[in-house]
Protein backbone atom coordinates (compact mmCIF):
# COMPACT_ATOMS: atom_id res chain seq x y z
CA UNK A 1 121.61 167.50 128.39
CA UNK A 2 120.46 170.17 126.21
CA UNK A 3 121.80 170.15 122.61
CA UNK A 4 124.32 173.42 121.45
CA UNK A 5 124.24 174.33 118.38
CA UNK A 6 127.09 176.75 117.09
CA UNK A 7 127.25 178.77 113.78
CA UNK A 8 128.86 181.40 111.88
CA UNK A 9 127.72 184.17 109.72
CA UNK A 10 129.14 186.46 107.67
CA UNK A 11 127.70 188.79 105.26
CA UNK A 12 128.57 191.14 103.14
CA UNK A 13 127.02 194.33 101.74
CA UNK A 14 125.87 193.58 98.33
CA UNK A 15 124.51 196.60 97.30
CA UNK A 16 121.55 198.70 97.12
CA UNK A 17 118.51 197.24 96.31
CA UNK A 18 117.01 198.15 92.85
CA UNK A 19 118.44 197.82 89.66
CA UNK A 20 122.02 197.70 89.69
CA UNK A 21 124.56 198.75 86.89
CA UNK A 22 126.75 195.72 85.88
CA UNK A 23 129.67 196.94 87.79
CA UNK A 24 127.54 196.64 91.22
CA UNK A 25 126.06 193.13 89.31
CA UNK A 26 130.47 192.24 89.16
CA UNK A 27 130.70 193.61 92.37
CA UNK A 28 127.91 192.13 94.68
CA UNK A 29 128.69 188.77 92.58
CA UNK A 30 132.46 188.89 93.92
CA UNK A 31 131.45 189.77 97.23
CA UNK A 32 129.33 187.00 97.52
CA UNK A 33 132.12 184.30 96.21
CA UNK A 34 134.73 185.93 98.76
CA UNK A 35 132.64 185.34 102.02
CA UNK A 36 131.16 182.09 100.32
CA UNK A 37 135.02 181.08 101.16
CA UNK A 38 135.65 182.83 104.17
CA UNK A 39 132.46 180.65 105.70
CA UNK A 40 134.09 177.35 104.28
CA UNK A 41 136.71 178.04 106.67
CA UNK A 42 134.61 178.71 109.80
CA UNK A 43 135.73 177.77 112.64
CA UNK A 44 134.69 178.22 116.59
CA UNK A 45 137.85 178.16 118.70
CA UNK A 46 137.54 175.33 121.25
CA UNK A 47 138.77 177.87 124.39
CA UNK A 48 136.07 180.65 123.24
CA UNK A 49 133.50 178.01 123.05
CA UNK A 50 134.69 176.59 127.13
CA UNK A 51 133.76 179.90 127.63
CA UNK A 52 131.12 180.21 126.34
CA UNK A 53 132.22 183.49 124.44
CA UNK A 54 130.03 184.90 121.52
CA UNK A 55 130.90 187.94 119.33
CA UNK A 56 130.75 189.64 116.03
CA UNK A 57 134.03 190.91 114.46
CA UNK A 58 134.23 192.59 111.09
CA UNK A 59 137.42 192.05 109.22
CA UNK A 60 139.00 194.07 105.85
CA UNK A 61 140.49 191.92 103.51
CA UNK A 62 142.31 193.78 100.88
CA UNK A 63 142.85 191.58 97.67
CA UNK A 64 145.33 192.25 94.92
CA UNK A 65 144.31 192.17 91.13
CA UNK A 66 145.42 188.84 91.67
CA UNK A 67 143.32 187.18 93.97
CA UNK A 68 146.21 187.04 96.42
CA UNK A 69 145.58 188.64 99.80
CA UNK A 70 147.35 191.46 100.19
CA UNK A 71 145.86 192.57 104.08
CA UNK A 72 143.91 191.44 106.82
CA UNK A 73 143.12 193.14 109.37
CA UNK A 74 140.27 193.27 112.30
CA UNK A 75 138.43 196.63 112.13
CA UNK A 76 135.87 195.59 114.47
CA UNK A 77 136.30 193.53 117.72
CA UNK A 78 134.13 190.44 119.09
CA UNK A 79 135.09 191.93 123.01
CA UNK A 80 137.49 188.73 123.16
CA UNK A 81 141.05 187.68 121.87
CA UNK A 82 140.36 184.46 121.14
CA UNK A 83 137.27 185.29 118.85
CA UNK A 84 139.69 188.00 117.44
CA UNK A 85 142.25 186.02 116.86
CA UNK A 86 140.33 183.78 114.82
CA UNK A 87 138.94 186.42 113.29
CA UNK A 88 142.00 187.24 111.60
CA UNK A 89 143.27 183.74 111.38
CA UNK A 90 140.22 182.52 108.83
CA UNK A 91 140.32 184.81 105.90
CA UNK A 92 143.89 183.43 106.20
CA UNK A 93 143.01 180.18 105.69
CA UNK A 94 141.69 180.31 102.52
CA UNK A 95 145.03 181.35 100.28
CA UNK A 96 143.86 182.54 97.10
CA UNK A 97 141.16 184.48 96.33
CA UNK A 98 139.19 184.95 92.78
CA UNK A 99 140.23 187.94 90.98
CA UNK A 100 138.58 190.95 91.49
CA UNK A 101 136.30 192.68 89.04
CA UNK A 102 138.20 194.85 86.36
CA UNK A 103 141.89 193.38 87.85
CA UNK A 104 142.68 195.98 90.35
CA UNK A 105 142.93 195.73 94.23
CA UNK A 106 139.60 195.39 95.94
CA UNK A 107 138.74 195.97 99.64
CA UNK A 108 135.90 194.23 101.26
CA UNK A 109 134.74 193.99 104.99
CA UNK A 110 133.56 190.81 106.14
CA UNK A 111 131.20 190.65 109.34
CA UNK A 112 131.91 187.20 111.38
CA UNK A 113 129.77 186.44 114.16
CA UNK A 114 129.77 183.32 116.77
CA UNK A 115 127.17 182.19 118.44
CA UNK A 116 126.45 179.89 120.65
CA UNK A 117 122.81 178.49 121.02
């Protein structure tokens, strides 16, 4: 029986490439912690994967001055609910967030793709 492997990606946009000032530096650096956690949390429902369903969503996550999420929401669908649903459901998962660069809310979008292989 031929092995599956299953994984998840997400990436963000970090920025140009080039030199960057050190509010893009702040920027692409908080990016990078924020779907460093979303990808902690990964997980590939069981259903979607009985299905054999694959997708990419991408998901906004607006995050108070805090760190505390203050929206999620899908902006981009994987073609199924239960992928979608998930989707949502991660960024969820993990609570607080750091606290964004210079204090004030922050909006990132967050690319999450399953695959089955």
């Amino acid at each position: 029986m031929k092995a599956r492997h299953y994984y998840l990606s997400a990436i963000a946009a970090l920025g140009a490439l080039g030199i960057a000032s050190p509010g893009q530096a702040a920027d692409a650096a908080f990016e990078a912690k924020v779907v460093k956690l979303v990808t902690a949390f990964y997980s590939y429902p069981r259903s979607a994967e009985l299905r054999q369903e694959e997708g990419r969503a991408r998901v906004r996550i607006v995050i108070a001055g805090s760190g505390k999420p203050v929206s999620i929401e899908l902006v981009e669908s994987t073609g199924s609910q239960i992928l979608d649903r998930e989707a949502v459901r991660i960024p969820t998962k993990v609570g607080t967030y750091p606290a964004p660069p210079g204090g004030s809310a922050y909006t990132i979008i967050v690319p999450i793709r399953w695959k089955i292989s």
